[in-house]
Protein backbone atom coordinates (compact mmCIF):
# COMPACT_ATOMS: atom_id res chain seq x y z
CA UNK A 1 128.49 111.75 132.08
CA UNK A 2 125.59 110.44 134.60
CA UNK A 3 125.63 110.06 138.44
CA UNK A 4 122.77 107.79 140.07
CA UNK A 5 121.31 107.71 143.13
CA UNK A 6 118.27 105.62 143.95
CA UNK A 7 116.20 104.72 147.21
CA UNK A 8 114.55 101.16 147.76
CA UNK A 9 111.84 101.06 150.07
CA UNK A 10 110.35 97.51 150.96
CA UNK A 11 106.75 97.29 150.46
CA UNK A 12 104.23 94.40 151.86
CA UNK A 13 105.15 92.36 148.51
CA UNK A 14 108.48 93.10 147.97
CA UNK A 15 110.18 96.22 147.00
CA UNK A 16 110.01 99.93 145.42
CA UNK A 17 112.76 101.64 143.73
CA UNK A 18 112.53 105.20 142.93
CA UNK A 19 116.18 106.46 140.77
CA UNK A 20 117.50 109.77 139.57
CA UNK A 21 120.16 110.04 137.34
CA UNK A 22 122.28 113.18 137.23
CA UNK A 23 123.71 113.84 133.53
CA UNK A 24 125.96 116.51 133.10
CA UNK A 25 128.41 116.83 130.37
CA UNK A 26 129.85 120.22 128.61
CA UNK A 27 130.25 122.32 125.63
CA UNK A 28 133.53 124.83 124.60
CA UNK A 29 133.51 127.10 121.77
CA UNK A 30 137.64 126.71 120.78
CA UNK A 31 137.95 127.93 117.07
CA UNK A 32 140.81 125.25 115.72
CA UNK A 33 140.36 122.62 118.16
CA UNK A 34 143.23 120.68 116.34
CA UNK A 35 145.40 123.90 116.85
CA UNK A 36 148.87 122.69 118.59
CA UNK A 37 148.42 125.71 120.35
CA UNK A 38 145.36 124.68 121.88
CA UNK A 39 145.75 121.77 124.92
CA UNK A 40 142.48 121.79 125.38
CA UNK A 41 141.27 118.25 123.99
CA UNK A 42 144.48 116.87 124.48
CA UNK A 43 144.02 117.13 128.30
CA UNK A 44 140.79 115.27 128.21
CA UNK A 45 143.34 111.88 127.24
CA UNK A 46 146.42 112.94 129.12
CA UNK A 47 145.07 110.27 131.58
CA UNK A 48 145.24 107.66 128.92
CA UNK A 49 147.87 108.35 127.07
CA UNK A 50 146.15 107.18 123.64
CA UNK A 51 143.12 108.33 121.69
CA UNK A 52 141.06 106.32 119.18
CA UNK A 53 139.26 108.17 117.58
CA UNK A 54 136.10 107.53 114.87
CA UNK A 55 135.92 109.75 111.82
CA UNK A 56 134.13 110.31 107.70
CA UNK A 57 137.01 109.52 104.94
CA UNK A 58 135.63 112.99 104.13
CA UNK A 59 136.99 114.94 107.10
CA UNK A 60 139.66 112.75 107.40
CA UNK A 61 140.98 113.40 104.15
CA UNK A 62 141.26 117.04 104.63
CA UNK A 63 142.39 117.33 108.69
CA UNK A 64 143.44 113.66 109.07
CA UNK A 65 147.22 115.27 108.96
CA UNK A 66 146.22 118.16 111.16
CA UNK A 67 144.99 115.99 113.74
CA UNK A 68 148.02 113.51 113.57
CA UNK A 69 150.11 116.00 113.80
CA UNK A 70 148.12 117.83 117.47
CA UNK A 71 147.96 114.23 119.02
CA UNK A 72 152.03 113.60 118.24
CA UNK A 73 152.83 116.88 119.45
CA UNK A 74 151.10 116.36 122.94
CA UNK A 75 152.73 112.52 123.13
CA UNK A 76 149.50 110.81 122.53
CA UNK A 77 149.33 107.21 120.77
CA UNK A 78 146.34 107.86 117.85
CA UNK A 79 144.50 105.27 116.22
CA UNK A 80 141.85 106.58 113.90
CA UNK A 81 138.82 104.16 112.57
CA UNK A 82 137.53 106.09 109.24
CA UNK A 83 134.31 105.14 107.72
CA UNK A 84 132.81 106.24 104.26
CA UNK A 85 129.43 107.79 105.84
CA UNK A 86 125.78 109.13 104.74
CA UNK A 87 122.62 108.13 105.51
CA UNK A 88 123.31 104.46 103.13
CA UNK A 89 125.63 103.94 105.72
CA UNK A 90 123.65 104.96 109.19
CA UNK A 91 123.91 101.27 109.44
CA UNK A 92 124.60 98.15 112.02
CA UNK A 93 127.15 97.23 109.93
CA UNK A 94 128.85 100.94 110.19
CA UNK A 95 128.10 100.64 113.83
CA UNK A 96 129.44 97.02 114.27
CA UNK A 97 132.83 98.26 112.39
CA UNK A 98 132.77 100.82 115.28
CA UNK A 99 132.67 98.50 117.97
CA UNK A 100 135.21 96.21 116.03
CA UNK A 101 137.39 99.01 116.41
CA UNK A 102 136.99 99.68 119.82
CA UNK A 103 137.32 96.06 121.08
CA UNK A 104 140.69 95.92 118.88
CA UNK A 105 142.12 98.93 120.70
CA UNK A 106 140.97 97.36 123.89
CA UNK A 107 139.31 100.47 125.10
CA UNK A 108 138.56 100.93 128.80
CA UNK A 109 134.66 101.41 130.50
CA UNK A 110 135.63 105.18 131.05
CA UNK A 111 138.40 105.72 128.41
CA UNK A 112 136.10 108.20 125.70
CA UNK A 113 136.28 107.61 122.33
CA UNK A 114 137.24 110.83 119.91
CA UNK A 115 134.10 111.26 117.50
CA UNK A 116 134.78 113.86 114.70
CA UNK A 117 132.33 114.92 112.02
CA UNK A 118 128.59 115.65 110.95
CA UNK A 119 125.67 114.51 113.00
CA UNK A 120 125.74 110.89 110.81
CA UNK A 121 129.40 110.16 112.57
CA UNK A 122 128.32 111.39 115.97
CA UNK A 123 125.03 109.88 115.54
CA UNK A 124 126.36 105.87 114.69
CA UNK A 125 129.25 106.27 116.93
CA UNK A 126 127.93 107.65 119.57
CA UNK A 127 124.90 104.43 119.74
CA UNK A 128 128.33 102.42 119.43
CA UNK A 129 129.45 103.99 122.79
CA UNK A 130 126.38 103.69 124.24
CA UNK A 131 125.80 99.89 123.59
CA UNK A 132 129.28 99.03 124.45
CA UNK A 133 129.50 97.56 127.73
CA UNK A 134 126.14 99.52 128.09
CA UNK A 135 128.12 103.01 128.46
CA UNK A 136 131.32 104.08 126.92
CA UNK A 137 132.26 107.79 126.90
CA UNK A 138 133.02 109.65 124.26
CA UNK A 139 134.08 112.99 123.06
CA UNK A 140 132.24 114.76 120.29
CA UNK A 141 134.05 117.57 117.62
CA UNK A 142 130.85 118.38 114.91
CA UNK A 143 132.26 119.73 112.03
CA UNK A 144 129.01 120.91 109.78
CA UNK A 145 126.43 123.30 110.49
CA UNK A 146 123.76 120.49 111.58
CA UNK A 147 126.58 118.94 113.67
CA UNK A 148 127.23 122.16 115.43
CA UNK A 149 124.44 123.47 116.00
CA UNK A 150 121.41 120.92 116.35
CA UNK A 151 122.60 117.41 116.93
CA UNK A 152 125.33 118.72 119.36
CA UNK A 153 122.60 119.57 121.45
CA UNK A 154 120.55 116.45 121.58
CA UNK A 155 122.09 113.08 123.47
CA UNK A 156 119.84 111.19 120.89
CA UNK A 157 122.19 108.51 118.81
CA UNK A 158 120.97 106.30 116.27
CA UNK A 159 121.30 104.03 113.29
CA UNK A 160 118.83 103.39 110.59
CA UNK A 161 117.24 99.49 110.61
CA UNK A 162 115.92 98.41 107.23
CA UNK A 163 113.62 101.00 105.89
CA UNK A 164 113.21 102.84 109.14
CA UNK A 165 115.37 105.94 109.84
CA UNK A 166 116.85 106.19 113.17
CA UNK A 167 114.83 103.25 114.61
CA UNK A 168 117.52 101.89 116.62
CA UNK A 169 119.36 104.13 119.18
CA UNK A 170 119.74 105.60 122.83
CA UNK A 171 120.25 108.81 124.94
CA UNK A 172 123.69 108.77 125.85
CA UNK A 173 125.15 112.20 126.43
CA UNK A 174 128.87 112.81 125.26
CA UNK A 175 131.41 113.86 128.32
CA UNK A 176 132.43 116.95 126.22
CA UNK A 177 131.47 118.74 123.03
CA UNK A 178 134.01 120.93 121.77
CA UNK A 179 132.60 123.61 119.11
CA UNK A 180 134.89 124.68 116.32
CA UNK A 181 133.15 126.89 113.47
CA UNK A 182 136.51 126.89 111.37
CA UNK A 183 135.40 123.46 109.79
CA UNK A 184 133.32 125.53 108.21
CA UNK A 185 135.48 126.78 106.18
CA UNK A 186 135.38 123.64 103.88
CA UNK A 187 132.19 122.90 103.91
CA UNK A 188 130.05 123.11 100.90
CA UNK A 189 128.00 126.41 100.60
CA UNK A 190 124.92 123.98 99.71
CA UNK A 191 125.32 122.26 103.71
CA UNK A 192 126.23 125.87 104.96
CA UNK A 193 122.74 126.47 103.26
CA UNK A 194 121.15 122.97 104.70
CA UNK A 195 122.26 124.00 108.36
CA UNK A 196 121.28 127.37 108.64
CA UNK A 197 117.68 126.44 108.38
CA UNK A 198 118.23 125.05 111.93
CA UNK A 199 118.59 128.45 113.33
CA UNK A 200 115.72 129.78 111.64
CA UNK A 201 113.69 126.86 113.22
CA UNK A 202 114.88 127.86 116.93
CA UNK A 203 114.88 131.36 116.46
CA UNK A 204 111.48 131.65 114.93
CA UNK A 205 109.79 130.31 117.70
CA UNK A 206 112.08 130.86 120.03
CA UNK A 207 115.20 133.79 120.19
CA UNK A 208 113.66 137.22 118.68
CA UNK A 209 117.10 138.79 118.95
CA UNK A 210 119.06 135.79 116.66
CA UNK A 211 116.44 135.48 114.16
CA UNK A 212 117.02 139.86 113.79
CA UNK A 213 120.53 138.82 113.37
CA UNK A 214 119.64 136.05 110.89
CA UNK A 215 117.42 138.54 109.03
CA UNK A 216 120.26 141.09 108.99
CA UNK A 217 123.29 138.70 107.62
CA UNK A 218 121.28 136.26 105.72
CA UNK A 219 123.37 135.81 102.76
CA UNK A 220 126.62 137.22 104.19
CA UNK A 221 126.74 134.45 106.76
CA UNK A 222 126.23 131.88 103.95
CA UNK A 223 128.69 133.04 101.41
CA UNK A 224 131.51 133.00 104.09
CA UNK A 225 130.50 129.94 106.26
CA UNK A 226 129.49 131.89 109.38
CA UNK A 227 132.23 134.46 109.16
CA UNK A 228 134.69 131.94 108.96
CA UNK A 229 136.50 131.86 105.43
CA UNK A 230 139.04 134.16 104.33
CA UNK A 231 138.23 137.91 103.90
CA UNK A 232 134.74 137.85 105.89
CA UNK A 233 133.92 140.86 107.49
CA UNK A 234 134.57 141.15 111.34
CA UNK A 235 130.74 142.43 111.91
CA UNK A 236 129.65 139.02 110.14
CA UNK A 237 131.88 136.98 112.06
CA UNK A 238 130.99 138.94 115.18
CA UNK A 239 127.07 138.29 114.85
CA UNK A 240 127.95 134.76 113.49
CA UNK A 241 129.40 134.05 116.99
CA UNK A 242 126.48 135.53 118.51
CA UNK A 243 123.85 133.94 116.75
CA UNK A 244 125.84 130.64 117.23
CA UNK A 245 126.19 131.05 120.69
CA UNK A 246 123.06 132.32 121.97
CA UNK A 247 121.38 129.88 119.01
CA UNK A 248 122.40 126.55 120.94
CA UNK A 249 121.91 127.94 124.20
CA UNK A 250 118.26 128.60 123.57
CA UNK A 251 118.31 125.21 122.16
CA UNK A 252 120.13 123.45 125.22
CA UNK A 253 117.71 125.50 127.38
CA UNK A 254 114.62 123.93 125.54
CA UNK A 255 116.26 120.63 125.47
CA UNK A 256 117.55 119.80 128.75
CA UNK A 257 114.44 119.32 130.76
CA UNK A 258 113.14 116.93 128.23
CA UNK A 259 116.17 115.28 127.11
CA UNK A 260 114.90 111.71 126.96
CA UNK A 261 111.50 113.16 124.93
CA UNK A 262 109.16 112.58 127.75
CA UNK A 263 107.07 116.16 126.97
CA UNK A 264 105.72 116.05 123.48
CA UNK A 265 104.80 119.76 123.04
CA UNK A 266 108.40 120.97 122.40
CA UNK A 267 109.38 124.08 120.58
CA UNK A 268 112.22 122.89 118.57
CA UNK A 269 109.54 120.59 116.70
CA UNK A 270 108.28 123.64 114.77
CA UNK A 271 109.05 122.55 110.84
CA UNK A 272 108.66 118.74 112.07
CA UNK A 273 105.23 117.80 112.11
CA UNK A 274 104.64 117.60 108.37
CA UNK A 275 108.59 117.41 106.79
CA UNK A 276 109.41 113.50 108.42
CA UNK A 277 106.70 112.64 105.74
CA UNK A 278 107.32 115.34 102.94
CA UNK A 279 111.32 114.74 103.36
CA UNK A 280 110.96 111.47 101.33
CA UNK A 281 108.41 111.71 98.72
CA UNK A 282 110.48 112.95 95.76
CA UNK A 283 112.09 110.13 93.53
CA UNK A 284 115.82 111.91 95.16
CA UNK A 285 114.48 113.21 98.73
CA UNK A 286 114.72 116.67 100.21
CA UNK A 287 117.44 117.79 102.59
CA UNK A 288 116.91 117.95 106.10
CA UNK A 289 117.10 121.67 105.79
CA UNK A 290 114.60 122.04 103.19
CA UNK A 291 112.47 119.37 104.10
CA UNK A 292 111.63 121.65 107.13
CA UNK A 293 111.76 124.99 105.52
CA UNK A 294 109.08 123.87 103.75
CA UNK A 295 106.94 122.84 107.17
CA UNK A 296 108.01 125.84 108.98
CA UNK A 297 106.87 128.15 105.50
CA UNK A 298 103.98 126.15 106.03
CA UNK A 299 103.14 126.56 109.30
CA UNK A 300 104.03 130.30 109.14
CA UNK A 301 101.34 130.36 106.86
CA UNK A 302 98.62 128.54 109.01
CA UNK A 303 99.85 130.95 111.85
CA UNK A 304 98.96 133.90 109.80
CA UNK A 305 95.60 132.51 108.58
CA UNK A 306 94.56 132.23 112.44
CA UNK A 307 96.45 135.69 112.81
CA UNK A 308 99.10 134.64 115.07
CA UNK A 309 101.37 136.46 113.57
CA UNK A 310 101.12 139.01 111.28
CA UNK A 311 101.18 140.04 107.64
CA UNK A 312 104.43 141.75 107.94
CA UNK A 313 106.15 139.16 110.45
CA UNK A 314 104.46 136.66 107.61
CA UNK A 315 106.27 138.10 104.82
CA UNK A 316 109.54 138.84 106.90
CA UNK A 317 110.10 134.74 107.45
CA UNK A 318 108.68 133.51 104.07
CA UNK A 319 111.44 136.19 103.03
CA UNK A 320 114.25 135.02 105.21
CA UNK A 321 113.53 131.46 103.93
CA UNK A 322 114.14 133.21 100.07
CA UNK A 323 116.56 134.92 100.76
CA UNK A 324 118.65 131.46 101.82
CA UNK A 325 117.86 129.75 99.03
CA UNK A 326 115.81 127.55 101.43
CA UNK A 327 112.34 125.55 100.08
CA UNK A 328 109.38 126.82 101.07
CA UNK A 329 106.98 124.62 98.95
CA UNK A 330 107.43 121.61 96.34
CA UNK A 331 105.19 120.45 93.66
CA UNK A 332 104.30 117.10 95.85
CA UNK A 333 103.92 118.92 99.00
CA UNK A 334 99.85 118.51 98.33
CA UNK A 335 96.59 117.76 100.41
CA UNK A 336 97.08 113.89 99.95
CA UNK A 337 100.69 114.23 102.02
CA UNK A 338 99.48 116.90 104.10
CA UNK A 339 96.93 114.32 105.12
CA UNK A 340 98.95 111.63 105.77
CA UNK A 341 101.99 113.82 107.31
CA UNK A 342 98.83 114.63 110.25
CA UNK A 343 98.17 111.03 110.79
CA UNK A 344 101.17 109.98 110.91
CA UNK A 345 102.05 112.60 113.64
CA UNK A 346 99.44 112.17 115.70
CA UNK A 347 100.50 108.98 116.06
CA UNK A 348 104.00 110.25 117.06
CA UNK A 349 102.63 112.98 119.54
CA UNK A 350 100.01 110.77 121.50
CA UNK A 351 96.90 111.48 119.88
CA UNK A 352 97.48 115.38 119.44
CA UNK A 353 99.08 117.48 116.59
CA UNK A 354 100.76 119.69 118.86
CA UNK A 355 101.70 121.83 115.94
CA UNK A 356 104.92 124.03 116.67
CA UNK A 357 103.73 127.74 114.80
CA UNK A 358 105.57 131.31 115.99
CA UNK A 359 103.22 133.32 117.96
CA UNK A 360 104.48 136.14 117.35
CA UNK A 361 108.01 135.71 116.09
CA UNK A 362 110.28 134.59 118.98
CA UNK A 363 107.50 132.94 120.68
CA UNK A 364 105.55 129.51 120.00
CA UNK A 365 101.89 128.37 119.95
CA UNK A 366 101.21 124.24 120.04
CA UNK A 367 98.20 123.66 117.83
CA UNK A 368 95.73 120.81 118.08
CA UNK A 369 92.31 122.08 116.83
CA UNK A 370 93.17 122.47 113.38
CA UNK A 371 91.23 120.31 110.93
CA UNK A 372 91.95 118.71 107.55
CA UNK A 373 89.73 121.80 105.92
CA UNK A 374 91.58 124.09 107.75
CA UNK A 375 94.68 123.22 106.97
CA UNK A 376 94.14 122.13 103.26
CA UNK A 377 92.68 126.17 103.11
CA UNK A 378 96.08 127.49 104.49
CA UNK A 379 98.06 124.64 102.09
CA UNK A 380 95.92 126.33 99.21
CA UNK A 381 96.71 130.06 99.99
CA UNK A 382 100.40 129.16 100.89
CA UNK A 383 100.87 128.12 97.18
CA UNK A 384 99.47 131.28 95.52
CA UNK A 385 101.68 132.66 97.52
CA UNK A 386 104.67 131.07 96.53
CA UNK A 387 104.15 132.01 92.59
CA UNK A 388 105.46 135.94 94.02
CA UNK A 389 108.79 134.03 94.88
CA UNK A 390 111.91 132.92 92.94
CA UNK A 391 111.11 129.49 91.24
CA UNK A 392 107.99 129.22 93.07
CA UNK A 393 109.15 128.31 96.56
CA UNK A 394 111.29 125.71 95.45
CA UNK A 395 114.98 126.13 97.10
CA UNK A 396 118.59 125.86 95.84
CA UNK A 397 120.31 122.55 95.82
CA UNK A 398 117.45 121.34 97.89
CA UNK A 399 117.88 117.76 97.15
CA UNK A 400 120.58 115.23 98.34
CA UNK A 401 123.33 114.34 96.31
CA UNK A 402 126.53 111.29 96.60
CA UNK A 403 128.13 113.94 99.75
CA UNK A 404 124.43 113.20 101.81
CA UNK A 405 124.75 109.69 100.98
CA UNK A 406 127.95 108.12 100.95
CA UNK A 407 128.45 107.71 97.01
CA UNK A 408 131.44 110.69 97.41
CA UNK A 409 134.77 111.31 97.88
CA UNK A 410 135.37 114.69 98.99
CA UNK A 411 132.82 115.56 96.22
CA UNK A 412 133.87 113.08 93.93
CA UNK A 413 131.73 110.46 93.10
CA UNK A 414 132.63 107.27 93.32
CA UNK A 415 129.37 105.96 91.42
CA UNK A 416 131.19 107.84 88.27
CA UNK A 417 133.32 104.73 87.90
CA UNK A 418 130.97 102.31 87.86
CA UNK A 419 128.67 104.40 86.09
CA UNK A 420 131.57 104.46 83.21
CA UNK A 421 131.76 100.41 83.30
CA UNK A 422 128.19 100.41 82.66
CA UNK A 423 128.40 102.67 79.65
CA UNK A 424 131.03 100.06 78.26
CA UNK A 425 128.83 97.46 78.83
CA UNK A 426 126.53 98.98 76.74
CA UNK A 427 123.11 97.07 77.68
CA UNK A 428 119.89 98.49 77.11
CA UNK A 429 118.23 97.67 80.37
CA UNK A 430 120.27 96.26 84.11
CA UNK A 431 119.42 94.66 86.37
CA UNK A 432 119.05 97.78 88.40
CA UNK A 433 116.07 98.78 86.77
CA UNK A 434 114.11 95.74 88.53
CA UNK A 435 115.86 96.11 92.12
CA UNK A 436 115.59 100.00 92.36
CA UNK A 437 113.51 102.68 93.85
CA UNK A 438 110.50 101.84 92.05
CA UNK A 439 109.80 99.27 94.59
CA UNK A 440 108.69 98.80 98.04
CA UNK A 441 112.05 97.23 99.67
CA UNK A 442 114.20 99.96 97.36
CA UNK A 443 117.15 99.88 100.21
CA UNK A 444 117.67 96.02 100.14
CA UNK A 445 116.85 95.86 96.37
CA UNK A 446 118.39 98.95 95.34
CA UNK A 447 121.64 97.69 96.97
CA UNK A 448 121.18 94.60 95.18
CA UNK A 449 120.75 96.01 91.74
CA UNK A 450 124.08 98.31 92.32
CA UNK A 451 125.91 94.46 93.22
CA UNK A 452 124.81 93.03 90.28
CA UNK A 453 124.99 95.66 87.60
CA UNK A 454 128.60 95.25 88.83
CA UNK A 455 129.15 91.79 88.41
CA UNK A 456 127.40 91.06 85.29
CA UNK A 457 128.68 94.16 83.70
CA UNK A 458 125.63 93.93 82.13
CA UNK A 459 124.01 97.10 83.60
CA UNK A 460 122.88 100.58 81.96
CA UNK A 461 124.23 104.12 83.83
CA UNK A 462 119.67 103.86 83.69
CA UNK A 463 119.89 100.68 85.97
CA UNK A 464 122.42 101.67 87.56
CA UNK A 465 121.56 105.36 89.21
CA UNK A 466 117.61 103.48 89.58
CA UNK A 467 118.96 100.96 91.48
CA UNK A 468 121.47 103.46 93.49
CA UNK A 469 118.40 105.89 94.12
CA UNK A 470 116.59 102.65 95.18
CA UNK A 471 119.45 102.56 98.28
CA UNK A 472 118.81 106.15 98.71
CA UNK A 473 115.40 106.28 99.34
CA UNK A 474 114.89 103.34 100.81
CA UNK A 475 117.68 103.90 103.35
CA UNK A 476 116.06 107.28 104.60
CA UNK A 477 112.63 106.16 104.99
């Protein structure tokens, strides 16, 4: 929500406007959101009467009853719009279906729109809200660790455009954001895993007293989703809620001065001035999470070369990274990408590197006299370091599968089918072999190869998953 005031003064040619917009919107923690019990969210549409509300066949599939069943019991009409989402479908046509939906239910300028799920949903719906009629409101319910504890924070939405990840989009802040941890409960121990590298990245450089928490319940907190599955301990829950809660209030504290990116030197940037270009260059890309695991490892390195920090607080977050089963190095993270990961941030950041690096641990340093002999030195000595870890550096289920990109059911998926009519098929070589990731337009061509191994039915499972990791990469470039 935004108020705006504005002066105009008239000036010898004409006129000056100076204008200050007020945005304030709010967060509640509310384990069970969907809870009968809890009137909460149901009192944000007890105005309206109704509630559409935008949500992944993923979540919907397993609290789609739950949530029919909290919006019937408080009286409230509920139309939900559920999309098959990943970062193949961060689209315009995901968003359009969106806005489809909304213009069918006849939705009103302040009426807010129900988004539930990770930060792709809240991410092409909320752009939806903010393009239609210029500013719709909306309501936000992240269910994954990302969702909860990073992109609730920002008021950045977005959809991918060709090969160009979030290239169209807008800051448009939700009216509420209500924060329930028990979707973790069903999430997959691999995103558990994915998210929790977001803490480290804010605590690090940030919060000494949640990354000592984080160091403390590493793997506890990842075996039982934060605390929140059946049988976890009451100490692990209890720091979970801690580390959650003071965790996105450093982050909103960081964030809120500079919510429309105007600064450049900001703190939560530590693990993302070398990961937007590392993320991508395997054949199947790196999770978010590891992606910057990997930078922040990195950069923890570079930090102790210049002794920033030292040996022990070194070794203490290359551990914590371990001990997660988070990447800290890959075989292609080399000088050549190094190189071009600096370029192509300093074209980002204005000219500067303004390298996020701990200095000590729960404080941050901005670097921007560090040259390419510098930091190929520290890339060299952060790789004989890594052979005195489990499988050198490299993390646990560190690359994205179907669930980060559409091509699943509730972990099924769906690419098995076709897969199988491929197999029948029997051909040597598809189609999808010339249209896949091997080439520069993989998204567009990729997509194409997946059509037509389809329709000939003359198409290899080869063609086929070349063509499908085609989509993949291309769509996250």
């Amino acid at each position: 929500m935004s108020d705006f005031t504005a002066s105009v003064l008239e000036t010898k040619n004409g006129f000056h406007v100076d204008g200050y917009e007020k945005i304030s919107y709010d967060f509640t923690f509310l384990d069970g959101v969907f809870n009968p019990e809890n009137p909460q969210l149901a009192e944000c549409y007890k105005r309206w009467g109704r509630v559409l509300a935008v949500t992944d066949l993923n979540v919907y599939n397993v609290y789609g009853g739950q949530i029919e069943q909290y919006f019937e019991r408080y009286g409230l009409e509920l139309k939900m719009h559920k999309t098959k989402i990943g970062e193949k479908a961060k689209t315009i046509p995901t968003f359009l279906s969106i806005v489809d939906s909304m213009t069918e239910f006849g939705i009103y300028r302040k009426e807010p729109v129900l988004v539930v799920g990770g930060g792709l949903v809240t991410d092409v719906a909320g752009f939806a809200c903010a393009a239609y009629r210029r500013n719709t409101n909306f309501i936000r319910v992240p269910t994954t660790v990302i969702g909860l504890i990073d992109a609730s924070v920002s008021i950045k939405v977005a959809v991918n455009y060709g090969n160009y990840k979030n290239r169209l989009g807008a800051y448009h802040a939700p009216m509420h954001t209500f924060l329930d941890f028990t979707f973790l409960r069903t999430l997959p121990t691999a995103q558990i895993r994915n998210g929790f590298a977001e803490l480290i990245k804010i605590s690090t450089c940030s919060h000494l007293d949640t990354f000592n928490l984080l160091d403390k319940y590493c793997e506890q907190l990842i075996d039982t989703g934060f605390g929140r599955t059946d049988g976890a301990p009451e100490e692990v829950r209890a720091a979970a809620d801690r580390i959650n809660k003071e965790g996105i209030h450093e982050m909103l504290k960081l964030e809120t001065p500079n919510l429309h990116e105007i600064g450049l030197d900001r703190v939560i940037a530590y693990g993302h001035t070398w990961s937007p270009m590392h993320e991508l260059v395997p054949e199947t890309p790196l999770r978010h999470g590891h992606a910057i695991s990997i930078d922040m490892a990195y950069s923890a390195t570079l930090a102790n070369s210049r002794r920033l920090i030292s040996d022990a607080e070194h070794r203490r977050i290359l551990n914590l990274f371990s001990r997660a089963g988070l990447s800290m190095d890959h075989p292609q993270f080399d000088e050549e990408i190094l190189d071009k990961g600096t370029a192509a941030i300093l074209k980002t950041r204005d000219g500067k590197l303004r390298a996020a690096v701990p200095n000590p641990i729960g404080s941050c340093t901005f670097l921007n006299d560090v040259d390419a002999k510098e930091l190929n030195a520290a890339l060299r000595r952060h790789k004989e370091l890594m052979k005195e870890y489990p499988r050198s550096g490299e993390g646990l289920d560190a690359f994205v599968d179907a669930g980060d990109t559409g091509y699943t059911e509730n972990n099924e998926p769906e690419v098995k089918a076709v897969e199988v009519a491929a197999t029948k098929a029997g051909s040597l070589n598809g189609n999808g072999a010339i249209h896949g990731g091997s080439v520069p337009n993989g998204h567009m061509n990729g997509a194409k190869g997946v059509k037509e191994e389809i329709a000939n039915g003359s198409g290899s499972v080869d063609g086929l998953t070349n063509g499908i990791n085609g989509y993949i990469n291309g769509s996250r470039a």
